[in-house]
Protein backbone atom coordinates (compact mmCIF):
# COMPACT_ATOMS: atom_id res chain seq x y z
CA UNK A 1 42.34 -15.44 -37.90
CA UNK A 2 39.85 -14.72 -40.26
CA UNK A 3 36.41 -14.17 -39.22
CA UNK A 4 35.00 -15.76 -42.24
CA UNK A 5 36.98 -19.11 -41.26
CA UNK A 6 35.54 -18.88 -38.14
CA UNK A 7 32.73 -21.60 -36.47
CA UNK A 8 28.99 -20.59 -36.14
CA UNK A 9 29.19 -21.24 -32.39
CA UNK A 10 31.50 -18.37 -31.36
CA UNK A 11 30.58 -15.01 -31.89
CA UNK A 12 31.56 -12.81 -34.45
CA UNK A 13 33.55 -9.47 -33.54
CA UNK A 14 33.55 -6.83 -36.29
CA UNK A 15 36.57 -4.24 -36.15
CA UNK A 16 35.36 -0.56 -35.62
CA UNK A 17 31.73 -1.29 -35.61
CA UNK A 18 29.70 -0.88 -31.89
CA UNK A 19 26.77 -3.45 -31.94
CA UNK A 20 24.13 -1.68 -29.27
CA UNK A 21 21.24 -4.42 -28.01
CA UNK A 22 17.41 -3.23 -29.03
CA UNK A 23 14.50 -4.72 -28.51
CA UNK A 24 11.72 -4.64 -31.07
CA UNK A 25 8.88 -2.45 -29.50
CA UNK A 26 5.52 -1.16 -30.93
CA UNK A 27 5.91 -0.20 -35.40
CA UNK A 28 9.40 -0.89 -35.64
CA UNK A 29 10.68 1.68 -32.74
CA UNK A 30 13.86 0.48 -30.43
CA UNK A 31 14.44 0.98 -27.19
CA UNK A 32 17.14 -0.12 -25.16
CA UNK A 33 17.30 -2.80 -22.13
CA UNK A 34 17.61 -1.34 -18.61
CA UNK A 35 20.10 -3.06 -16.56
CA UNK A 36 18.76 -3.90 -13.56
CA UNK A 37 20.50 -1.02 -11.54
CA UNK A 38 18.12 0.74 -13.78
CA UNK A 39 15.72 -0.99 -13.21
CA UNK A 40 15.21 -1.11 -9.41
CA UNK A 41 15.53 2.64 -9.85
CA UNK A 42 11.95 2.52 -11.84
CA UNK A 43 10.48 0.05 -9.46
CA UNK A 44 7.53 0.93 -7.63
CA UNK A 45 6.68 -0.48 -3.44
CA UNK A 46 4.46 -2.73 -3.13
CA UNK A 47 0.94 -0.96 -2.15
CA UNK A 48 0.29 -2.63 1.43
CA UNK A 49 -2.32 -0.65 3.26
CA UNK A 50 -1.34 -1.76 7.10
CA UNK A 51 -1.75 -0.44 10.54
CA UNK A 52 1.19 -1.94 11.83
CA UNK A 53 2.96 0.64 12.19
CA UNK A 54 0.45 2.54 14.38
CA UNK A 55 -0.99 -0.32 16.22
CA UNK A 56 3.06 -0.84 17.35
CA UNK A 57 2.91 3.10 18.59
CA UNK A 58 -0.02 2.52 20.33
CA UNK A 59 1.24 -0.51 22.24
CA UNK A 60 4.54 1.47 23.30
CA UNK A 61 2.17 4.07 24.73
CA UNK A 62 0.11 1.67 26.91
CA UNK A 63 2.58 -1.34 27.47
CA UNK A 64 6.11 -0.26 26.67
CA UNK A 65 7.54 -3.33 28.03
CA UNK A 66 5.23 -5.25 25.98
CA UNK A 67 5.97 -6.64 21.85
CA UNK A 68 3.89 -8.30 19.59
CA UNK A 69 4.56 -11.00 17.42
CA UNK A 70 3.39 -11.19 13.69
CA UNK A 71 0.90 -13.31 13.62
CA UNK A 72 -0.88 -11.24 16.75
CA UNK A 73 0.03 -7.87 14.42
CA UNK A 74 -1.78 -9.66 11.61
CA UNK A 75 -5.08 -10.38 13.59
CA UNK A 76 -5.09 -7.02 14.80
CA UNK A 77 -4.43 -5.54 11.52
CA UNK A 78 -7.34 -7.67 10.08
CA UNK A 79 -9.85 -5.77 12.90
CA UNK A 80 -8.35 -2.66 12.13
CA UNK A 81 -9.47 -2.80 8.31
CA UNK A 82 -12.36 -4.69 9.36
CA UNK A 83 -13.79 -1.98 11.72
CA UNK A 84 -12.93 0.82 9.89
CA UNK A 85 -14.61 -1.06 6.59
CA UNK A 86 -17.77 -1.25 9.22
CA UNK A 87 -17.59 2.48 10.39
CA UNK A 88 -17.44 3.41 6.94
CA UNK A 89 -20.19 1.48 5.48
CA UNK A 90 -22.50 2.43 8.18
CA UNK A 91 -21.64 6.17 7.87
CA UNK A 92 -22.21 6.13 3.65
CA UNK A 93 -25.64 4.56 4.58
CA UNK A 94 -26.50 7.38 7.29
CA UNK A 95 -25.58 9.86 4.74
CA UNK A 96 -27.82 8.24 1.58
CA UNK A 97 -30.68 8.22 4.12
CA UNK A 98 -30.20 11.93 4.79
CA UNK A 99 -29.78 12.95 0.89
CA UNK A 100 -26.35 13.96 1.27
CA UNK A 101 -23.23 13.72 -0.69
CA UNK A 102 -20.77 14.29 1.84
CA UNK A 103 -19.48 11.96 4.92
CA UNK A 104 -19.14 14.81 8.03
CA UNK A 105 -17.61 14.35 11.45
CA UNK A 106 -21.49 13.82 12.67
CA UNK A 107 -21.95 11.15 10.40
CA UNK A 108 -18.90 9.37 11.73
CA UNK A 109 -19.72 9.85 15.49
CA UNK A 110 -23.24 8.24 14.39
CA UNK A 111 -21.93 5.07 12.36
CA UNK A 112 -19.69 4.64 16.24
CA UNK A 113 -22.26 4.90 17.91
CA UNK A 114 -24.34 2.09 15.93
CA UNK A 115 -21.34 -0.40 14.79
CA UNK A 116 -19.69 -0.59 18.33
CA UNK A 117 -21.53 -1.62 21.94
CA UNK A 118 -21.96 0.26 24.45
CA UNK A 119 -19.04 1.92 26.85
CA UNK A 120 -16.91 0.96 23.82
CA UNK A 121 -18.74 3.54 21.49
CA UNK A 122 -18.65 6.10 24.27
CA UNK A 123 -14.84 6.00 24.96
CA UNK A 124 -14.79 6.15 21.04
CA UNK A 125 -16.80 8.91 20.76
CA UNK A 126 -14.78 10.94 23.30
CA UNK A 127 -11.45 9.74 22.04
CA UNK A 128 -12.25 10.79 18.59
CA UNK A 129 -14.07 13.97 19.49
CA UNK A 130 -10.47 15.01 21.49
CA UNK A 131 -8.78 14.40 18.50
CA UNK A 132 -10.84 16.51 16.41
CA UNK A 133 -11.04 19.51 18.48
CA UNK A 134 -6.73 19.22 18.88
């Protein structure tokens, strides 16, 4: 047939001629579509900061018999960030007080000391005070 005769509704195919899709970007430049093989290729992760994975570690060391379920990983994620959000506060106040700039291993042991109770802060203290000196 002839593609003049043609209806509007089909589409037209011109002999020879490659038609390439563009997309109108910024002053008249073109780019080209990605696919989406392409485009899962230029995807980023999702930024979740979690503790899952080393509250789970922990747990196999103490109870390796013993899972969790996700709503208990959750809650325990939630202290997690909460008590290190508390540690950290407290230690960025102990180091304004002193005139420093810098948050130091003392500063740390300190803002323990204060945000948790008693035999809790010294178990703490002595955990973390292994793990710097490994």
């Amino acid at each position: 047939r002839n593609p003049t005769t043609m209806s509007s509704k089909s589409p037209r195919k011109t002999a020879g001629k490659k038609t390439s899709r563009k997309v109108a970007g910024k002053k008249g430049k073109t780019t080209r579509k990605t696919t989406k093989s392409e485009g899962s290729k230029r995807r980023k992760k999702a930024n979740t900061n979690s503790y899952a994975t080393y509250i789970y570690k922990v747990l196999r060391q103490v109870h390796p018999e013993t899972g969790i379920s996700k709503k208990g990983m959750m809650v325990m994620d939630s202290f997690v960030h909460d008590l290190f959000e508390r540690v950290a506060n407290e230690a960025g106040r102990l180091t304004r007080y002193n005139g420093k700039h810098t948050i130091t291993s003392r500063e740390i042991q300190t803002a323990v000391r204060l945000v948790l109770p008693g035999e809790l802060a010294k178990h703490a203290v002595s955990e973390g005070t292994k793990a710097v000196t490994k």
